[in-house]
PDB file of N, CA and C in Angstrom:
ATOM      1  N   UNK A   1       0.844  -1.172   0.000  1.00  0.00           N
ATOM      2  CA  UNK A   1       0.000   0.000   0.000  1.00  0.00           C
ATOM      3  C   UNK A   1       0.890   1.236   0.000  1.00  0.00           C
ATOM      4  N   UNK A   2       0.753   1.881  -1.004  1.00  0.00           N
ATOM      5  CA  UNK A   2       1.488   3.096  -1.063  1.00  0.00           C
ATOM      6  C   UNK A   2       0.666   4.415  -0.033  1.00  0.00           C
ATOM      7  N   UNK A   3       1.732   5.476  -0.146  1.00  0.00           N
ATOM      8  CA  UNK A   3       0.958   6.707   1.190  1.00  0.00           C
ATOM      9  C   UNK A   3      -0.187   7.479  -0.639  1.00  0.00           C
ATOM     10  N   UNK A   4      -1.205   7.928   0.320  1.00  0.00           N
ATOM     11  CA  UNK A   4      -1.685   8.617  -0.631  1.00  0.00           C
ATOM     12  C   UNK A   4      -2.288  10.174   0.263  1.00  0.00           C
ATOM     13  N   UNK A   5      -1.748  11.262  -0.605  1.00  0.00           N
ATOM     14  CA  UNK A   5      -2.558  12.816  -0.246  1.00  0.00           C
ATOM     15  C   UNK A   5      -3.609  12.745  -1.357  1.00  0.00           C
ATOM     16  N   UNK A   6      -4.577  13.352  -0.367  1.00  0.00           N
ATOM     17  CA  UNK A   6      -5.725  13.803  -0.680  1.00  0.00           C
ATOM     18  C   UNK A   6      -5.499  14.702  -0.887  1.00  0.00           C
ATOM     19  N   UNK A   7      -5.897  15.629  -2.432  1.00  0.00           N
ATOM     20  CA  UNK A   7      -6.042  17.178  -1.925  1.00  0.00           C
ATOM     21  C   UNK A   7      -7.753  17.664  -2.574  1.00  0.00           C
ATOM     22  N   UNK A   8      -8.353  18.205  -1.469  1.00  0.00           N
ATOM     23  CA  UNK A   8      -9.857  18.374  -1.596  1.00  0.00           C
ATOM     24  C   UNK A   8      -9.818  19.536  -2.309  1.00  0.00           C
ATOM     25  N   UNK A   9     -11.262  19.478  -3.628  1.00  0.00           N
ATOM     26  CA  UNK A   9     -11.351  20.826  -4.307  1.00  0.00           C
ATOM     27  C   UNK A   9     -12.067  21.821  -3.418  1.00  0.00           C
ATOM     28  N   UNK A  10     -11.761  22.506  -3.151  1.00  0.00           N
ATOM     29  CA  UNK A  10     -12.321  23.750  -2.197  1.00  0.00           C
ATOM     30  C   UNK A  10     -12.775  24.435  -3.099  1.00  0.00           C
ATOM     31  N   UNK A  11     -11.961  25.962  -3.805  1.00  0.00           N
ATOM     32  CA  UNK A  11     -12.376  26.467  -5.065  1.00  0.00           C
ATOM     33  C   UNK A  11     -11.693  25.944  -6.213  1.00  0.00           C
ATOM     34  N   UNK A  12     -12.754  25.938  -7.256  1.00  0.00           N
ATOM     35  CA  UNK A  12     -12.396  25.515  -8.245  1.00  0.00           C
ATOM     36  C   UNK A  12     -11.634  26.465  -9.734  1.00  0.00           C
ATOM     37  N   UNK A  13     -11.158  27.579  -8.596  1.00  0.00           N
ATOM     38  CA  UNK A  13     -10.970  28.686  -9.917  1.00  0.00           C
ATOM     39  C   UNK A  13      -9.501  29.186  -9.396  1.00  0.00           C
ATOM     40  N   UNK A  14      -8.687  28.771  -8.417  1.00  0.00           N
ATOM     41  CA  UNK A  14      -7.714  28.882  -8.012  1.00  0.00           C
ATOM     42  C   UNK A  14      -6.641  27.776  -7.977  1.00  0.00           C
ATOM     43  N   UNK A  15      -5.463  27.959  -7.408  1.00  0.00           N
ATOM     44  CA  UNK A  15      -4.608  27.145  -6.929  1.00  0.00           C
ATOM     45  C   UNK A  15      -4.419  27.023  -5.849  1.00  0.00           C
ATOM     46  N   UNK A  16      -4.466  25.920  -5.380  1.00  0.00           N
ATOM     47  CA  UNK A  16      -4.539  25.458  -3.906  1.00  0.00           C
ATOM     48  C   UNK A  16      -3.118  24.900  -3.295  1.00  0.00           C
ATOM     49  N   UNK A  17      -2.807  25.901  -2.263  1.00  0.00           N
ATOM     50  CA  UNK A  17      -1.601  25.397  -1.383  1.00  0.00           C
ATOM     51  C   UNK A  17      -1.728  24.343  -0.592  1.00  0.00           C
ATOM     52  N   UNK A  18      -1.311  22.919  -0.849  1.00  0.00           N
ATOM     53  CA  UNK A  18      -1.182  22.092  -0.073  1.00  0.00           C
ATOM     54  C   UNK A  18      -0.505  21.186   0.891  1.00  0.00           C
ATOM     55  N   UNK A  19      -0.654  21.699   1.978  1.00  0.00           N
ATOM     56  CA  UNK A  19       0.840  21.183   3.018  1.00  0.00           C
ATOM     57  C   UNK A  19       0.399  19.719   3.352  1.00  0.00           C
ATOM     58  N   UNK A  20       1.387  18.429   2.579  1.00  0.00           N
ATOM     59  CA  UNK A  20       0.919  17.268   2.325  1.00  0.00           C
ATOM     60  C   UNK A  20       1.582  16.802   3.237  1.00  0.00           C
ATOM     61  N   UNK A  21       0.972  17.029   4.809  1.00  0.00           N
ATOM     62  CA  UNK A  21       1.165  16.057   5.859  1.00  0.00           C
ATOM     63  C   UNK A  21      -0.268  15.171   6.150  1.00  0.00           C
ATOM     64  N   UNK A  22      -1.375  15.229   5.173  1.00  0.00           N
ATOM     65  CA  UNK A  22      -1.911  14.268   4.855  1.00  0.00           C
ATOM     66  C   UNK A  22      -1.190  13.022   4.647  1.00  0.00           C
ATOM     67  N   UNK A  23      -0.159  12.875   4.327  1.00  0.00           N
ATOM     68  CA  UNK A  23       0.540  11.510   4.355  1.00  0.00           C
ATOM     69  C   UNK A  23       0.389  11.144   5.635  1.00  0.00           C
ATOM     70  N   UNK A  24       0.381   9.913   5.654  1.00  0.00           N
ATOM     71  CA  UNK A  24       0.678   9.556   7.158  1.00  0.00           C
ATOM     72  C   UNK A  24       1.963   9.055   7.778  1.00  0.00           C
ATOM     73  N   UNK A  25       2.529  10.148   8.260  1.00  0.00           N
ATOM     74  CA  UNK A  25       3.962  10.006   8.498  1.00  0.00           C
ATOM     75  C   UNK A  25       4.235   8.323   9.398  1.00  0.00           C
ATOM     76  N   UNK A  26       3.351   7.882  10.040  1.00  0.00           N
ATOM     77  CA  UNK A  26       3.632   6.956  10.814  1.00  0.00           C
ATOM     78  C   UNK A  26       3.778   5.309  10.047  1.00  0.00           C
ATOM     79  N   UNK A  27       3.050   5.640   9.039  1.00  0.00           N
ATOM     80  CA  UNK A  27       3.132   4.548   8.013  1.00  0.00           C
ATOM     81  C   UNK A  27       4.242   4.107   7.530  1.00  0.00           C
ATOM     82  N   UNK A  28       4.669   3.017   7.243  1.00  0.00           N
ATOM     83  CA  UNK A  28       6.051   2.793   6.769  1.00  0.00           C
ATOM     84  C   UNK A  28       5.782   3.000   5.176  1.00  0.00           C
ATOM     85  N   UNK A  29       6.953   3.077   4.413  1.00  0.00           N
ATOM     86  CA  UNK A  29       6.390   3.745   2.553  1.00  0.00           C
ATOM     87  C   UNK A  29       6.535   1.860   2.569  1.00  0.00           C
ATOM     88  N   UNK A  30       5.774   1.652   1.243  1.00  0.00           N
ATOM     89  CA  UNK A  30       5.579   0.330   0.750  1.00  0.00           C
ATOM     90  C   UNK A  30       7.492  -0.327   0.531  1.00  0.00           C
ATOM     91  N   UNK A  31       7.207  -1.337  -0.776  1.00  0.00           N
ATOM     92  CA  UNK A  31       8.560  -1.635  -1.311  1.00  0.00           C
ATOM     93  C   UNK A  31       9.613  -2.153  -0.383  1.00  0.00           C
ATOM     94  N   UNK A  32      10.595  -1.542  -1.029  1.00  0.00           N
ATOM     95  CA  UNK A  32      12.068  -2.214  -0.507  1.00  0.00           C
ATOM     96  C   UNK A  32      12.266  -0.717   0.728  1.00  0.00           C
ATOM     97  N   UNK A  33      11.632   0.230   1.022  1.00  0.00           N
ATOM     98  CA  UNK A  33      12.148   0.782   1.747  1.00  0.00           C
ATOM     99  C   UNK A  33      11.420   0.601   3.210  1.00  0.00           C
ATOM    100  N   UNK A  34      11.056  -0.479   3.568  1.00  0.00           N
ATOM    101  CA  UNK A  34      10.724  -1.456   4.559  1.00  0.00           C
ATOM    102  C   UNK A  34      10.317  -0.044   5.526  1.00  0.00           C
ATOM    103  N   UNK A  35      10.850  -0.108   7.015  1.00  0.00           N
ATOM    104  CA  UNK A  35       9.968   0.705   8.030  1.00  0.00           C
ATOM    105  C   UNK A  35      10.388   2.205   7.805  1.00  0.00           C
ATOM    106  N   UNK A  36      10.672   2.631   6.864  1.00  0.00           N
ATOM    107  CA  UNK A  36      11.088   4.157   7.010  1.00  0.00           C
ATOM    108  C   UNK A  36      10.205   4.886   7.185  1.00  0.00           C
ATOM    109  N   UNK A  37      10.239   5.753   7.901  1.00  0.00           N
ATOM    110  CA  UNK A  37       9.216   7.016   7.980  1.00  0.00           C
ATOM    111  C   UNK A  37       9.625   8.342   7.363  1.00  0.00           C
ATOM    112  N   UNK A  38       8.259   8.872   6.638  1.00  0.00           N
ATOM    113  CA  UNK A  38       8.671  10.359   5.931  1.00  0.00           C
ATOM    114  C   UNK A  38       8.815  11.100   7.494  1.00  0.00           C
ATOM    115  N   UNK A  39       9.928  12.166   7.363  1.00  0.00           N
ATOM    116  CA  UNK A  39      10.024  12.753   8.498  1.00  0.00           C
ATOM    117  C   UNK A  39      10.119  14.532   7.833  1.00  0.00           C
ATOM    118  N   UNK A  40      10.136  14.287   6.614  1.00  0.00           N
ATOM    119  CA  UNK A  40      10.307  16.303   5.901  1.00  0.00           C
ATOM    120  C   UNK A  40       8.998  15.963   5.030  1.00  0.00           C
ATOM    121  N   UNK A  41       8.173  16.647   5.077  1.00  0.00           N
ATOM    122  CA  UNK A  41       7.026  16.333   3.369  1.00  0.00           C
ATOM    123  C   UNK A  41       6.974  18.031   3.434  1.00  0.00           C
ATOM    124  N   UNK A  42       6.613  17.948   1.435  1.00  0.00           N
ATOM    125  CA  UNK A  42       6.696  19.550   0.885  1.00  0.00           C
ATOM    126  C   UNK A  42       5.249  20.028   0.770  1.00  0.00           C
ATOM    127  N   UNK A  43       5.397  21.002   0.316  1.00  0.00           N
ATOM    128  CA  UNK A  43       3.854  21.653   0.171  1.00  0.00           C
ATOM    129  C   UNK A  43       3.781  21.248  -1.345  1.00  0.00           C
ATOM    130  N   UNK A  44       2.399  21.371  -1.872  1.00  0.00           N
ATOM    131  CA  UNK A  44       2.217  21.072  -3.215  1.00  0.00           C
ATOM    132  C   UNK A  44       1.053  22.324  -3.923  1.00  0.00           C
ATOM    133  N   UNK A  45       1.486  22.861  -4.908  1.00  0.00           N
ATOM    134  CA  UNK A  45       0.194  23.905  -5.646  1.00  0.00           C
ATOM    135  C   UNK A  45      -0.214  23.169  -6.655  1.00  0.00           C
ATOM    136  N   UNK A  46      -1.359  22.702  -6.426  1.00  0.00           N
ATOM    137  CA  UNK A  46      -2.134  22.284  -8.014  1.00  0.00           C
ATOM    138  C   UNK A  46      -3.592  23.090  -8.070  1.00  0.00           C
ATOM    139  N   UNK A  47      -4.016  22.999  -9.267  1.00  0.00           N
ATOM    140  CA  UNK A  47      -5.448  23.529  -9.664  1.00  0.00           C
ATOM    141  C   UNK A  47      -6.440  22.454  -9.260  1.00  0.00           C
ATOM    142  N   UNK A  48      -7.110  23.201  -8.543  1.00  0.00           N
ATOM    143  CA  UNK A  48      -8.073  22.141  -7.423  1.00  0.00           C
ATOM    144  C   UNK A  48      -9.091  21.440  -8.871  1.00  0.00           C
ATOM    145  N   UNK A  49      -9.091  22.015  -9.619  1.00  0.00           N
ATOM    146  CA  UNK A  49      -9.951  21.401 -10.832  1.00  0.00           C
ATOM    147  C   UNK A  49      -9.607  20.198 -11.487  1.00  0.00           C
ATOM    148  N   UNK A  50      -8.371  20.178 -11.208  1.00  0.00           N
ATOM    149  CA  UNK A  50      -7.299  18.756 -11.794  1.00  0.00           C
ATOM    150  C   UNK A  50      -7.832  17.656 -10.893  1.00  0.00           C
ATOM    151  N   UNK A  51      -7.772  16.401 -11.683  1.00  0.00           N
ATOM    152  CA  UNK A  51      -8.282  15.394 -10.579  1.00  0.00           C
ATOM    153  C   UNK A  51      -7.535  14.388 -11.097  1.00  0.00           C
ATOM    154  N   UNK A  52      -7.059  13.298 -10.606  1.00  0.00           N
ATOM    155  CA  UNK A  52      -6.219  12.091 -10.542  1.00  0.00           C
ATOM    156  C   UNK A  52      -5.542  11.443  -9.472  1.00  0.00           C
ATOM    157  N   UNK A  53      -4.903   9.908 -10.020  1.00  0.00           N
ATOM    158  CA  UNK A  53      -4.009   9.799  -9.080  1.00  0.00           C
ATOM    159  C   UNK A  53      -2.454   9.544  -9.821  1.00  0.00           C
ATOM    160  N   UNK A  54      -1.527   9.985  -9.471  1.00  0.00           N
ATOM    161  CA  UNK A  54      -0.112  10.703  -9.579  1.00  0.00           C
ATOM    162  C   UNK A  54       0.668   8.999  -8.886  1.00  0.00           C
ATOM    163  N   UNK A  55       1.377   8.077  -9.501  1.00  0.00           N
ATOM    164  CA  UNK A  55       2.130   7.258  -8.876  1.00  0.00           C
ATOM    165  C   UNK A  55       3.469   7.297  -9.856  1.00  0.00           C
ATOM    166  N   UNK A  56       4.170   7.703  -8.359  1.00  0.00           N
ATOM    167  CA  UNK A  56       5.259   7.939  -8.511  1.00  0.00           C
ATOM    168  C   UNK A  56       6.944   6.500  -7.833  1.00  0.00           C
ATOM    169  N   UNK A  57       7.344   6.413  -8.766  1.00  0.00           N
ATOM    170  CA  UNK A  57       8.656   5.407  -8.252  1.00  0.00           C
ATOM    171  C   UNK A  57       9.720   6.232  -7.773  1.00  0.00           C
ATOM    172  N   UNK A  58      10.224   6.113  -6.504  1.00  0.00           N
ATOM    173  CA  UNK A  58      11.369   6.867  -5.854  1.00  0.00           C
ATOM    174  C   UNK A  58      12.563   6.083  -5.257  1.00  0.00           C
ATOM    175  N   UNK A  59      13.746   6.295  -5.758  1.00  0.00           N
ATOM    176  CA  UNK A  59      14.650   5.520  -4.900  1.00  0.00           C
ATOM    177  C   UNK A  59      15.214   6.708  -3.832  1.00  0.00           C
ATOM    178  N   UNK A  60      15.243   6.161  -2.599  1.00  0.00           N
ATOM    179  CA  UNK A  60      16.318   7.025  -1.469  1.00  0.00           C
ATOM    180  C   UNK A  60      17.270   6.265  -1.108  1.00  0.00           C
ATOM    181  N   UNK A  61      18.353   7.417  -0.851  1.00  0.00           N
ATOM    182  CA  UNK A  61      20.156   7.142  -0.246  1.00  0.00           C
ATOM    183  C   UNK A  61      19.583   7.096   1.193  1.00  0.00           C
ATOM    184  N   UNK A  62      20.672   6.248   1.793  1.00  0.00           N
ATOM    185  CA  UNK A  62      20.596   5.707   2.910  1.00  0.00           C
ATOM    186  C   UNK A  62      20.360   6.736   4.128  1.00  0.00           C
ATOM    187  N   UNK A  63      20.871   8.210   3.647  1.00  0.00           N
ATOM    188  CA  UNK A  63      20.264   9.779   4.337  1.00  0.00           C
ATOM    189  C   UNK A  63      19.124  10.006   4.023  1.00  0.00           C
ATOM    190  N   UNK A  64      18.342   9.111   3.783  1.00  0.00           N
ATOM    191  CA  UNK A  64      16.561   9.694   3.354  1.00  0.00           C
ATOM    192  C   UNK A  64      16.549  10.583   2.579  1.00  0.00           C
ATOM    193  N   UNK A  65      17.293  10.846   1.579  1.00  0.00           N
ATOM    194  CA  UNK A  65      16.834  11.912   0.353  1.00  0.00           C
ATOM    195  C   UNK A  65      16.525  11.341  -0.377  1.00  0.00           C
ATOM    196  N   UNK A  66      15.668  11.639  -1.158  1.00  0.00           N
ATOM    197  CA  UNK A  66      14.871  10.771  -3.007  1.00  0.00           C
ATOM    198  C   UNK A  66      15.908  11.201  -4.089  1.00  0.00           C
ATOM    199  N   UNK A  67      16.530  10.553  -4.490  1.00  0.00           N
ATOM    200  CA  UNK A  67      18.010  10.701  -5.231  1.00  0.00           C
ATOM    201  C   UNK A  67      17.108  10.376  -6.898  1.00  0.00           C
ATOM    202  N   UNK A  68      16.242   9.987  -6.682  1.00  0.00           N
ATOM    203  CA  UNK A  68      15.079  10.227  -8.389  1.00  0.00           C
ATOM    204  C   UNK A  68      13.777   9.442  -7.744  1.00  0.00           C
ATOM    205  N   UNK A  69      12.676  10.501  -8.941  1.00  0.00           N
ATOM    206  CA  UNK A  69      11.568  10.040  -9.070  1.00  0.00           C
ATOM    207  C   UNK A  69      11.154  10.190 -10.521  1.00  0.00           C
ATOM    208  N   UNK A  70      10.795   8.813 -10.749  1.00  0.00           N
ATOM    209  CA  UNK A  70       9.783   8.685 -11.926  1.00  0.00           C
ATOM    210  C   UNK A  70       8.574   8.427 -12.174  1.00  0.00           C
ATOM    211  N   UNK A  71       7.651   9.200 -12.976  1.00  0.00           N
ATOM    212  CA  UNK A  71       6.197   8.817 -13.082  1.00  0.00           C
ATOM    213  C   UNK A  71       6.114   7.577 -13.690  1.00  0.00           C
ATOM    214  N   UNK A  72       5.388   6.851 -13.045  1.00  0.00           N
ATOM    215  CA  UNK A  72       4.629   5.302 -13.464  1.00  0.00           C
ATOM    216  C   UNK A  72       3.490   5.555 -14.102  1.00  0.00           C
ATOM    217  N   UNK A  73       3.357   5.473 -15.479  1.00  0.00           N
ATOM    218  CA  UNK A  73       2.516   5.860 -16.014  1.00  0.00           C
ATOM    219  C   UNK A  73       1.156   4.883 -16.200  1.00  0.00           C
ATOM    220  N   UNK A  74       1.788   3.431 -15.944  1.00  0.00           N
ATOM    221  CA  UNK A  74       0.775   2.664 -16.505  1.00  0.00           C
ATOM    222  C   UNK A  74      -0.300   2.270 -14.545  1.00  0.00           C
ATOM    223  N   UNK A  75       0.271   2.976 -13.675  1.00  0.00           N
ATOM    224  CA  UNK A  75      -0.484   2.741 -12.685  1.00  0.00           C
ATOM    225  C   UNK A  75      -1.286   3.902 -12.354  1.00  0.00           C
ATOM    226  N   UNK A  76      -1.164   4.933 -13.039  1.00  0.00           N
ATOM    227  CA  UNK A  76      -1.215   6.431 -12.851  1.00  0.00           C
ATOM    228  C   UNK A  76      -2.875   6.817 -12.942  1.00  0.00           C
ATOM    229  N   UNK A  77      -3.582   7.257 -12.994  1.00  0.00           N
ATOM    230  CA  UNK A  77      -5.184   7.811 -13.479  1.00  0.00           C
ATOM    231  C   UNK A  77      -4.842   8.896 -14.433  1.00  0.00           C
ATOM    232  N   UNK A  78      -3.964   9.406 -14.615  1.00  0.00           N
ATOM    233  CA  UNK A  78      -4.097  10.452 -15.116  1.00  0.00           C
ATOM    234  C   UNK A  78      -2.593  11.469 -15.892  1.00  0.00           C
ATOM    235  N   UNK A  79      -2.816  11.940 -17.065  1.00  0.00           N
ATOM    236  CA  UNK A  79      -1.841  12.289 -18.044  1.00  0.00           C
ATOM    237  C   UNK A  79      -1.339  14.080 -18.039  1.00  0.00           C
ATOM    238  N   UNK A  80      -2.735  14.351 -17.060  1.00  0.00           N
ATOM    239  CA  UNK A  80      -1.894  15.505 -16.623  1.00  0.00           C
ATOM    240  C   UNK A  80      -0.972  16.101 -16.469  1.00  0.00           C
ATOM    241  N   UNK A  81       0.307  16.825 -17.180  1.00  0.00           N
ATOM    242  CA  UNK A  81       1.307  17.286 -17.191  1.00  0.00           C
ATOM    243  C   UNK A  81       1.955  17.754 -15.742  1.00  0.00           C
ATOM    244  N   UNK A  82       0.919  19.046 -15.501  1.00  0.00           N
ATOM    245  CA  UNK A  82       0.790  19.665 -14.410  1.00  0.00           C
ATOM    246  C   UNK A  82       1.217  18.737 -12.915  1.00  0.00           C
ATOM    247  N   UNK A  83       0.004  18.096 -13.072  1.00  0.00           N
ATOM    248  CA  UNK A  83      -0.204  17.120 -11.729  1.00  0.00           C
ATOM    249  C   UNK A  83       0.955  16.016 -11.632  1.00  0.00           C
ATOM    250  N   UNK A  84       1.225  15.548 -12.817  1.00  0.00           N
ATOM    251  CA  UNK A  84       2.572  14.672 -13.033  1.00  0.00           C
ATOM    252  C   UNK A  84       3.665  15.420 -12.410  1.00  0.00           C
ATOM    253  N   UNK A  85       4.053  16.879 -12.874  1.00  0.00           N
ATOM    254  CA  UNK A  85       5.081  17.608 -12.351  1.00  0.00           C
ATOM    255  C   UNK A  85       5.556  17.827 -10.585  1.00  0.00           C
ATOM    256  N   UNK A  86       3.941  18.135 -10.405  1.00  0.00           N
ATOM    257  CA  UNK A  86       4.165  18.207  -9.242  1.00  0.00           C
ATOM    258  C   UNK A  86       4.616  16.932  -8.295  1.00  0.00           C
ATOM    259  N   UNK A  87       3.459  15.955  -8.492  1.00  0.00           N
ATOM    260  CA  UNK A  87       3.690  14.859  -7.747  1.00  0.00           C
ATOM    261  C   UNK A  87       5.368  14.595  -7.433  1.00  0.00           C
ATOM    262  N   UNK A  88       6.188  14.464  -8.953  1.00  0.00           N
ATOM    263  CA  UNK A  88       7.599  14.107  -9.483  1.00  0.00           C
ATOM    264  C   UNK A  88       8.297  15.229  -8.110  1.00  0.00           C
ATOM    265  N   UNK A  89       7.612  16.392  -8.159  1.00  0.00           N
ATOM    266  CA  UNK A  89       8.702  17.824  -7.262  1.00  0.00           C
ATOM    267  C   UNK A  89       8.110  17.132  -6.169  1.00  0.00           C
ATOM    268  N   UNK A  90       7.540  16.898  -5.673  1.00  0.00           N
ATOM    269  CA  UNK A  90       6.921  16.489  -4.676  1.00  0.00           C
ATOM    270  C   UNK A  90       7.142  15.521  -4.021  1.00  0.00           C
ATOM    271  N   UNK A  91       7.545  14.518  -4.625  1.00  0.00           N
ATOM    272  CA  UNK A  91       8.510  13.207  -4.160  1.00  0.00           C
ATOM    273  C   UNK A  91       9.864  13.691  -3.832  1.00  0.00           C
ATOM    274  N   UNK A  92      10.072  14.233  -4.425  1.00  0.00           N
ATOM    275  CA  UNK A  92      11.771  14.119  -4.468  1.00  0.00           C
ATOM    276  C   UNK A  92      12.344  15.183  -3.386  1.00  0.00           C
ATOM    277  N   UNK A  93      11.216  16.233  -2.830  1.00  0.00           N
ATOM    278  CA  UNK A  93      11.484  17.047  -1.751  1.00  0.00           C
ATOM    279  C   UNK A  93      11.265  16.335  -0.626  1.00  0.00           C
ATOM    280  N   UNK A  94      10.859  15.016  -0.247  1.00  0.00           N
ATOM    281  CA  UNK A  94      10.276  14.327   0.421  1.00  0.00           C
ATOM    282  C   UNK A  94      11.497  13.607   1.380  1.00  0.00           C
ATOM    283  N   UNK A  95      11.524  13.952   2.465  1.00  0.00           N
ATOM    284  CA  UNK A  95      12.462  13.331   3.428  1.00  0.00           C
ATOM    285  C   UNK A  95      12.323  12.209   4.333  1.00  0.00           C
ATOM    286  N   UNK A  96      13.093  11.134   3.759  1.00  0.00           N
ATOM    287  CA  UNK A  96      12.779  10.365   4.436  1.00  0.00           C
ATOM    288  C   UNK A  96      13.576   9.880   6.359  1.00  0.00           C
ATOM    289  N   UNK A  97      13.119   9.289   6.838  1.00  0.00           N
ATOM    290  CA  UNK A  97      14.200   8.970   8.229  1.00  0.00           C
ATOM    291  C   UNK A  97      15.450   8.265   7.563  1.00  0.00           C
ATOM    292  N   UNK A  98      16.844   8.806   7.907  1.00  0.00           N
ATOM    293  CA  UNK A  98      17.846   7.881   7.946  1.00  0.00           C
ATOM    294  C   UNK A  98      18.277   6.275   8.338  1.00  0.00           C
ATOM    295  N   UNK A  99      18.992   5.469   7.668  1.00  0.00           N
ATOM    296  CA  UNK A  99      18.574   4.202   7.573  1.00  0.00           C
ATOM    297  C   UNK A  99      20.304   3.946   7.504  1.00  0.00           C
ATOM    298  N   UNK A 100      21.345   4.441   8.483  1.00  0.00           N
ATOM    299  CA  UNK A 100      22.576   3.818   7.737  1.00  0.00           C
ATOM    300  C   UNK A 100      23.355   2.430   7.170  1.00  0.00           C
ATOM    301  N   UNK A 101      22.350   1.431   7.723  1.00  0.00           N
ATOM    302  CA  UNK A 101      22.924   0.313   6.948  1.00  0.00           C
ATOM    303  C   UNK A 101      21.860   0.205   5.835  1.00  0.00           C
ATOM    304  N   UNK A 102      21.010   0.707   5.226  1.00  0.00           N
ATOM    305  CA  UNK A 102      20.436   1.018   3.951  1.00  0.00           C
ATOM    306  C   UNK A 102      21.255   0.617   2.329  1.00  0.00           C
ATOM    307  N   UNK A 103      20.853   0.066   2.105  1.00  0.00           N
ATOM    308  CA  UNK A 103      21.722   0.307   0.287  1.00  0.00           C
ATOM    309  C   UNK A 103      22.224   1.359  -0.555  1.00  0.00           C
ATOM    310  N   UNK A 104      22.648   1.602  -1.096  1.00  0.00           N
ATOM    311  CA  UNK A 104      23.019   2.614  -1.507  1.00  0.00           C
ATOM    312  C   UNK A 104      22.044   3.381  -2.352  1.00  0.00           C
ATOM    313  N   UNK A 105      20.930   2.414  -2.606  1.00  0.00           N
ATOM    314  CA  UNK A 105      19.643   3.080  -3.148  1.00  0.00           C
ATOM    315  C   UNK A 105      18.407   2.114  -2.683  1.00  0.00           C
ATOM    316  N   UNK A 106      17.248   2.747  -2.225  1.00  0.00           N
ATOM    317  CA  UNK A 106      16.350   1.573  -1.707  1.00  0.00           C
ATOM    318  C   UNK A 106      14.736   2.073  -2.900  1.00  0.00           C
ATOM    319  N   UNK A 107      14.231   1.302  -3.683  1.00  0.00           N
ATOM    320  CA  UNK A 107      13.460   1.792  -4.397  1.00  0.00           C
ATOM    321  C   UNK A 107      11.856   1.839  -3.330  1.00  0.00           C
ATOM    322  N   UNK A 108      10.932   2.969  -4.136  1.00  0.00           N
ATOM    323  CA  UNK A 108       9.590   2.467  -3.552  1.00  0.00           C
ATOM    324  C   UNK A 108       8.349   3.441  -4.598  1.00  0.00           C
ATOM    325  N   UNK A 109       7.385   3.363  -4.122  1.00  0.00           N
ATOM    326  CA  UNK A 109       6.277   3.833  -4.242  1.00  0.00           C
ATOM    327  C   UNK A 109       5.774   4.675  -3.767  1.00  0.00           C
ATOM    328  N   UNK A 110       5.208   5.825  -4.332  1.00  0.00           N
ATOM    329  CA  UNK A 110       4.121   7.338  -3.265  1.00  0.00           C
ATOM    330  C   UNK A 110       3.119   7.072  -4.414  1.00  0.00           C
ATOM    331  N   UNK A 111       1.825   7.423  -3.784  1.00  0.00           N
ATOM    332  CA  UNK A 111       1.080   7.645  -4.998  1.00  0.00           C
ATOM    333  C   UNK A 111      -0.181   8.980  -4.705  1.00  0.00           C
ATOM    334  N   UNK A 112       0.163   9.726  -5.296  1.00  0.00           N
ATOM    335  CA  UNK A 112      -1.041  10.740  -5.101  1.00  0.00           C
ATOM    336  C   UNK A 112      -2.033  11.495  -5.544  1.00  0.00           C
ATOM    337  N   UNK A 113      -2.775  11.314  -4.756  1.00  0.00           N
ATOM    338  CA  UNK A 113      -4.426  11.377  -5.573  1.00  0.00           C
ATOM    339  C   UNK A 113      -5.138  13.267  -5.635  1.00  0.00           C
ATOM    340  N   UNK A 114      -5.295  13.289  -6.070  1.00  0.00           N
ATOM    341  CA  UNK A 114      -5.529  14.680  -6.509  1.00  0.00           C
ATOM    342  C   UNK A 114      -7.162  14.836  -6.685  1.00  0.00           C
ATOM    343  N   UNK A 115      -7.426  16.055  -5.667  1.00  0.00           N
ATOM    344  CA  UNK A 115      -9.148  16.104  -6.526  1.00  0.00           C
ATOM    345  C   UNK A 115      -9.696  15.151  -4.961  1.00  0.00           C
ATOM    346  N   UNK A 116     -11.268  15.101  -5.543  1.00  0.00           N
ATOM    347  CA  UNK A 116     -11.968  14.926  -4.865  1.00  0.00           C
ATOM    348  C   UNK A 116     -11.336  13.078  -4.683  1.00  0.00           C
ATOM    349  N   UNK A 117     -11.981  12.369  -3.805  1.00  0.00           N
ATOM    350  CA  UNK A 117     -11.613  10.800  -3.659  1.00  0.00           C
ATOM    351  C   UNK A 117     -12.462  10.220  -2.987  1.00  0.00           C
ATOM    352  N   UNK A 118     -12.835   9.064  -3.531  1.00  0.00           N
ATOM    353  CA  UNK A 118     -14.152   8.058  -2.738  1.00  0.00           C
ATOM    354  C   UNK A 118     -13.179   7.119  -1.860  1.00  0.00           C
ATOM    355  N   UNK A 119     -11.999   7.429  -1.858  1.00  0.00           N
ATOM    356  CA  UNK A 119     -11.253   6.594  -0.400  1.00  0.00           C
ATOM    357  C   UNK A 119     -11.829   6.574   1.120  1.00  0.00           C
ATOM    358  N   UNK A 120     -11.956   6.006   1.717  1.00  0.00           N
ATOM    359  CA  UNK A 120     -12.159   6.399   2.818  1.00  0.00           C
ATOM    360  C   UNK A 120     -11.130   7.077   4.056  1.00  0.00           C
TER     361      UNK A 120
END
């Protein structure tokens, strides 16, 4: 299970600042990066009108930084440029807890949903 932000359309004629501690920091991220916890998450601006979900592949260095993220397109909802961009800035500002016997790269999964969501 990957972490997923919600970001709710409030207005639909603006851009919405979103401080994505909607993640749930306590969650471990899926994958090979076993119990790590996000311990830095960024803010995100998208157009609350945009709707999807954004899954993103991230590897982090054993200092919890996202050393790359790539959009997964074929798990993705959506082709959105915009929302792709962000998600991508959005991962990669993403801090994870330090792990020093870690690999020199540990891959995983974020995936984020944009727009309204029938998740519970």
């Amino acid at each position: 299970m990957a972490h997923t932000l919600v970001i709710a359309q409030e207005n639909p004629d603006t851009k919405l600042l979103v401080d994505s501690s909607a993640i749930d920091s306590s969650a471990a991220v899926p994958d090979q990066l076993g119990n790590r916890k996000i311990i830095e998450r960024p803010q995100i601006m998208v157009n609350p009108k945009w709707v999807g979900r954004v899954v993103i592949n991230i590897w982090v260095t054993p200092e919890g930084t996202v050393h790359s993220a790539i959009f997964q397109g074929d798990a993705s909802t959506t082709e959105n440029t915009e929302l792709i961009l962000s998600a991508i800035d959005a991962a990669k500002a993403t801090l994870f807890e330090p792990l020093a016997d870690a690999p020199a790269l540990q891959t995983g999964t974020v995936t984020f949903t944009f727009g309204e969501s029938t998740e519970p």
